[in-house]
N, C-alpha and C. Protein backbone atom coordinates (compact mmCIF):
# COMPACT_ATOMS: atom_id res chain seq x y z
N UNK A 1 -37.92 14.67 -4.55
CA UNK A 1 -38.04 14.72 -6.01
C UNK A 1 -36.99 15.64 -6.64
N UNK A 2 -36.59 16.71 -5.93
CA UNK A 2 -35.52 17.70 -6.27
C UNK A 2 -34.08 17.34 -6.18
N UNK A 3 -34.01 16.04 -5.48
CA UNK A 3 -32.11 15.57 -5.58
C UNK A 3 -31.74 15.23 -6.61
N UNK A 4 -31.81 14.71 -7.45
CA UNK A 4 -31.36 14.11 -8.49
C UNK A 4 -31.25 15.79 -9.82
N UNK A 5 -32.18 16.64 -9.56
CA UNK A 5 -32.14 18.16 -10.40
C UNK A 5 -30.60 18.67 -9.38
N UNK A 6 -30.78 18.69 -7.66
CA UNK A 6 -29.53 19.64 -6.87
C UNK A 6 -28.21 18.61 -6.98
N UNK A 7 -28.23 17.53 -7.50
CA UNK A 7 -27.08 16.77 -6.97
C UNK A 7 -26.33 17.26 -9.01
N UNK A 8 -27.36 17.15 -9.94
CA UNK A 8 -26.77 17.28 -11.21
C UNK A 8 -26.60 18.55 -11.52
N UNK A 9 -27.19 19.55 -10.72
CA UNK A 9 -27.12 21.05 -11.19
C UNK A 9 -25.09 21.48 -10.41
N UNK A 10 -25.25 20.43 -9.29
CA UNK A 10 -23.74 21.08 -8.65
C UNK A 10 -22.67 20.24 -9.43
N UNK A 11 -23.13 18.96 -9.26
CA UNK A 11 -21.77 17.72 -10.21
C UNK A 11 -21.73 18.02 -11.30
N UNK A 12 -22.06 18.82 -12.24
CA UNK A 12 -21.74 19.38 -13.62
C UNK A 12 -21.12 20.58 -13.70
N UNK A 13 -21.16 21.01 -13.03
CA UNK A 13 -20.64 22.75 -13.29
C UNK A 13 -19.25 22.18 -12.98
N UNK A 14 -18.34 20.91 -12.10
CA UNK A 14 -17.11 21.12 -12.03
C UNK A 14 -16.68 20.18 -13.65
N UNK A 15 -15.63 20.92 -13.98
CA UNK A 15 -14.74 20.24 -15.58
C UNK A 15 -14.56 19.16 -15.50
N UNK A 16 -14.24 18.47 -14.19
CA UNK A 16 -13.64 17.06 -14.47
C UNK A 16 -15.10 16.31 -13.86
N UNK A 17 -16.19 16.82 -13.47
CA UNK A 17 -17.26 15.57 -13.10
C UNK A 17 -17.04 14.98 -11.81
N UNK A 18 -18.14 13.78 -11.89
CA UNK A 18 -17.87 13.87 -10.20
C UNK A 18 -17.58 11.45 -10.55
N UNK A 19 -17.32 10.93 -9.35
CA UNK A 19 -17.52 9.77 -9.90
C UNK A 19 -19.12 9.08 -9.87
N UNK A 20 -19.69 7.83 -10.61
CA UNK A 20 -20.97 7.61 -10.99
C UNK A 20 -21.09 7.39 -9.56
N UNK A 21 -20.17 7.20 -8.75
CA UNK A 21 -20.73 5.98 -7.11
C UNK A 21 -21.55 7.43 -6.44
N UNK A 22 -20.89 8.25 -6.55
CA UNK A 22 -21.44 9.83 -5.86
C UNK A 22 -22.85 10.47 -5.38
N UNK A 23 -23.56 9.77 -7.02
CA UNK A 23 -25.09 10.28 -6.84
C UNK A 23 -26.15 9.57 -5.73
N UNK A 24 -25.53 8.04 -5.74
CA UNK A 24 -25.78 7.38 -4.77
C UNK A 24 -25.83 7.93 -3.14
N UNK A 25 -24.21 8.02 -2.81
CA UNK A 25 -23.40 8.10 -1.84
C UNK A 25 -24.26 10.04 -1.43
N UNK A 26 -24.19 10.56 -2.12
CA UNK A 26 -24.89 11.93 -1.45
C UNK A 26 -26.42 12.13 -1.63
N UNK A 27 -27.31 11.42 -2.55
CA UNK A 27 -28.48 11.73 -2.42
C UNK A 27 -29.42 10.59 -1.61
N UNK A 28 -28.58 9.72 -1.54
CA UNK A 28 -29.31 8.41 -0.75
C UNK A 28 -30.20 7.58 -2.02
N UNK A 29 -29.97 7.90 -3.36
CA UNK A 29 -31.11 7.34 -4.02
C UNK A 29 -30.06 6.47 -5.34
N UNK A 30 -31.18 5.50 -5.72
CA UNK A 30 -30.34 4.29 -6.36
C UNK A 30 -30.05 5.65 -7.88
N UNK A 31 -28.85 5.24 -8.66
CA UNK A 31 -28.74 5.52 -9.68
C UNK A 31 -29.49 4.74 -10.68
N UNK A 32 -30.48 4.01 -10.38
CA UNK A 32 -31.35 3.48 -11.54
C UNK A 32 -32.93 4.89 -11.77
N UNK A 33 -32.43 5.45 -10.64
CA UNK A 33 -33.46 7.10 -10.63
C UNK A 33 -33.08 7.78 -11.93
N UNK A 34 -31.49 7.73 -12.08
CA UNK A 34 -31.55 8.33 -13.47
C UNK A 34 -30.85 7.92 -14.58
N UNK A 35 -31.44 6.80 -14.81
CA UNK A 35 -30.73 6.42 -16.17
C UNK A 35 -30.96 6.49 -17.15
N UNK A 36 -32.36 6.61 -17.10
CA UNK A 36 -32.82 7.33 -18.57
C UNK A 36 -32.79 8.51 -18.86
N UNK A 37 -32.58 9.53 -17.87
CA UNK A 37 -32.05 10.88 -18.10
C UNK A 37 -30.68 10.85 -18.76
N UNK A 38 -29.46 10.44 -17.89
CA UNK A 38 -27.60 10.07 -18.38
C UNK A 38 -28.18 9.45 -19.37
N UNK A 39 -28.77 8.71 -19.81
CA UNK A 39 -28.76 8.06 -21.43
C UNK A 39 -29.34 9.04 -22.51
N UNK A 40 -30.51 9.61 -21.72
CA UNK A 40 -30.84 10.63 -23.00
C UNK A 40 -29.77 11.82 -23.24
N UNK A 41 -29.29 12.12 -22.19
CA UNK A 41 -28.40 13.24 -22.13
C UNK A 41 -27.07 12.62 -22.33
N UNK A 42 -26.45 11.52 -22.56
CA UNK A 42 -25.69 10.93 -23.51
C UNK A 42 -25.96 11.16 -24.88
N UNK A 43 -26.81 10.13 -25.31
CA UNK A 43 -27.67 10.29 -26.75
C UNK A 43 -26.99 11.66 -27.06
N UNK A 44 -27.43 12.46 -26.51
CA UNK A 44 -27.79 13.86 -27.17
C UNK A 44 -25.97 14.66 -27.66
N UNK A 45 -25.09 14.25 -26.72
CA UNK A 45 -23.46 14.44 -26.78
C UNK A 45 -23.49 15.44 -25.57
N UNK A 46 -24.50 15.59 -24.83
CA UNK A 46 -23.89 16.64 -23.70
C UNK A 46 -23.03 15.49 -22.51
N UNK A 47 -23.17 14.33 -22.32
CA UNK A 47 -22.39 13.82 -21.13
C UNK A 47 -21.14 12.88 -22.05
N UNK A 48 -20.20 12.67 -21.26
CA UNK A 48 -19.50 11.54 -21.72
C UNK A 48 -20.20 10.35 -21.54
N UNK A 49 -19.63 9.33 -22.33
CA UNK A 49 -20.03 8.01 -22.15
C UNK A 49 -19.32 7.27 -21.51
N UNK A 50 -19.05 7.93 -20.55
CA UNK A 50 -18.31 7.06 -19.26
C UNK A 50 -18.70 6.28 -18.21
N UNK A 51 -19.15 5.00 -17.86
CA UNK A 51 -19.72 4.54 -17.21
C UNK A 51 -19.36 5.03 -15.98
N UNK A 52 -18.01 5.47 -15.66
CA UNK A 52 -17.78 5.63 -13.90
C UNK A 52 -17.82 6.93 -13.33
N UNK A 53 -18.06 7.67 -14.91
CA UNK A 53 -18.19 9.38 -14.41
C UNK A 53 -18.58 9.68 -15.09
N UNK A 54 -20.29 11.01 -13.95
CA UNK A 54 -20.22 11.67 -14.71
C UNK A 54 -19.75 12.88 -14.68
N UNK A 55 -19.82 13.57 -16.26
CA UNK A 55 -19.09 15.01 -16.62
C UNK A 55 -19.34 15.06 -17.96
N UNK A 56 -19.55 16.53 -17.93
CA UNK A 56 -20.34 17.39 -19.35
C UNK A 56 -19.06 17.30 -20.20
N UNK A 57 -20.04 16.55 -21.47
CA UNK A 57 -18.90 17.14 -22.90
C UNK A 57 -18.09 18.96 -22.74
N UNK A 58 -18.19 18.99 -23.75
CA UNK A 58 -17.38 20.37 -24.51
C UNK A 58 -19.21 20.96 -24.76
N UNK A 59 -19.29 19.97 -25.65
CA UNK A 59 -21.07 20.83 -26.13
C UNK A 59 -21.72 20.76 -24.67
N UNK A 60 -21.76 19.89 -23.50
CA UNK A 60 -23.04 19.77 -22.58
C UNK A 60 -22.35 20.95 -21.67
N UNK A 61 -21.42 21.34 -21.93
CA UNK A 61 -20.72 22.66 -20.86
C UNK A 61 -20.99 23.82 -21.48
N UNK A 62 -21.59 23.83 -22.72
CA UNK A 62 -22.40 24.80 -23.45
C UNK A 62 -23.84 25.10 -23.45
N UNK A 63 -24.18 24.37 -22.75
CA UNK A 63 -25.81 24.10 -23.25
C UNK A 63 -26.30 23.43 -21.64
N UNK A 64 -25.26 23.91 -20.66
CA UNK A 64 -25.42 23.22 -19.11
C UNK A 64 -26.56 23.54 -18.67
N UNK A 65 -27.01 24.94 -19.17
CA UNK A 65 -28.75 25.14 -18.20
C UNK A 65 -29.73 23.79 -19.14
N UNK A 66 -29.55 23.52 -20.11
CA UNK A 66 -30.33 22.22 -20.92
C UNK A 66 -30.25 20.85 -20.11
N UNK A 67 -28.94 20.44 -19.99
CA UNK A 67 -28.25 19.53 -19.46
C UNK A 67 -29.34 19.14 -18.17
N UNK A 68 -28.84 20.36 -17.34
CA UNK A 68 -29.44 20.24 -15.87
C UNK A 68 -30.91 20.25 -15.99
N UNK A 69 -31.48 20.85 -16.70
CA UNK A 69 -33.09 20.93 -17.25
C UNK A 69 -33.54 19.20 -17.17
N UNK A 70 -33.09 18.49 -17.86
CA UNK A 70 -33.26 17.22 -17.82
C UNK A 70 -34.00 16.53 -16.96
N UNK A 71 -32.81 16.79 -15.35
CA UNK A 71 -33.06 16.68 -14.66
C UNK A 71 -34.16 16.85 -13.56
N UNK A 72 -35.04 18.05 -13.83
CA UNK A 72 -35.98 18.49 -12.96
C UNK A 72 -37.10 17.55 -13.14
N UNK A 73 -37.63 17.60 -11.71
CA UNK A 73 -38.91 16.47 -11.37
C UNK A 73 -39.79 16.67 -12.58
N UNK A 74 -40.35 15.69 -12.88
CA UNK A 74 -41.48 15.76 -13.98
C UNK A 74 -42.70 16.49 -13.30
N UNK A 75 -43.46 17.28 -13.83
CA UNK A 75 -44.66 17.59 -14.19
C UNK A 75 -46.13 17.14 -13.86
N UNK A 76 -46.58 17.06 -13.20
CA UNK A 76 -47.80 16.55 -13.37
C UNK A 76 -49.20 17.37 -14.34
């Protein structure tokens, strides 16, 4: 439940992002795990709207503990 929070807490902190195939390729899990997260966190202007990468705006490299927040397993 925690890959998709450790794989976005490390692929954001670098400037240029990592490519979309990545989240796959290192967590073993489909990128349909987070697409409504990258969309909300699109929406919002913290990611680019780059389909083949991701990487934090100007604002989501401001607001990165938010960003990565996103990410953490839901709640029960």
């Amino acid at each position: 439940a925690d890959l998709p929070f450790e794989f976005m807490m490390n692929a954001l902190r670098l400037n240029d992002g990592v490519p979309m195939s990545l989240f796959g390729q290192r967590s073993g899990l489909a990128l349909g795990v987070i697409d409504g997260k990258l969309n909300d966190a699109r929406g919002r202007g913290w990611l680019a709207k780059d389909p083949a990468q991701i990487v934090a705006t100007e604002t989501g490299s401001r607001y990165l503990n938010d960003v990565v927040g996103l990410f953490l397993p839901e709640s029960v």
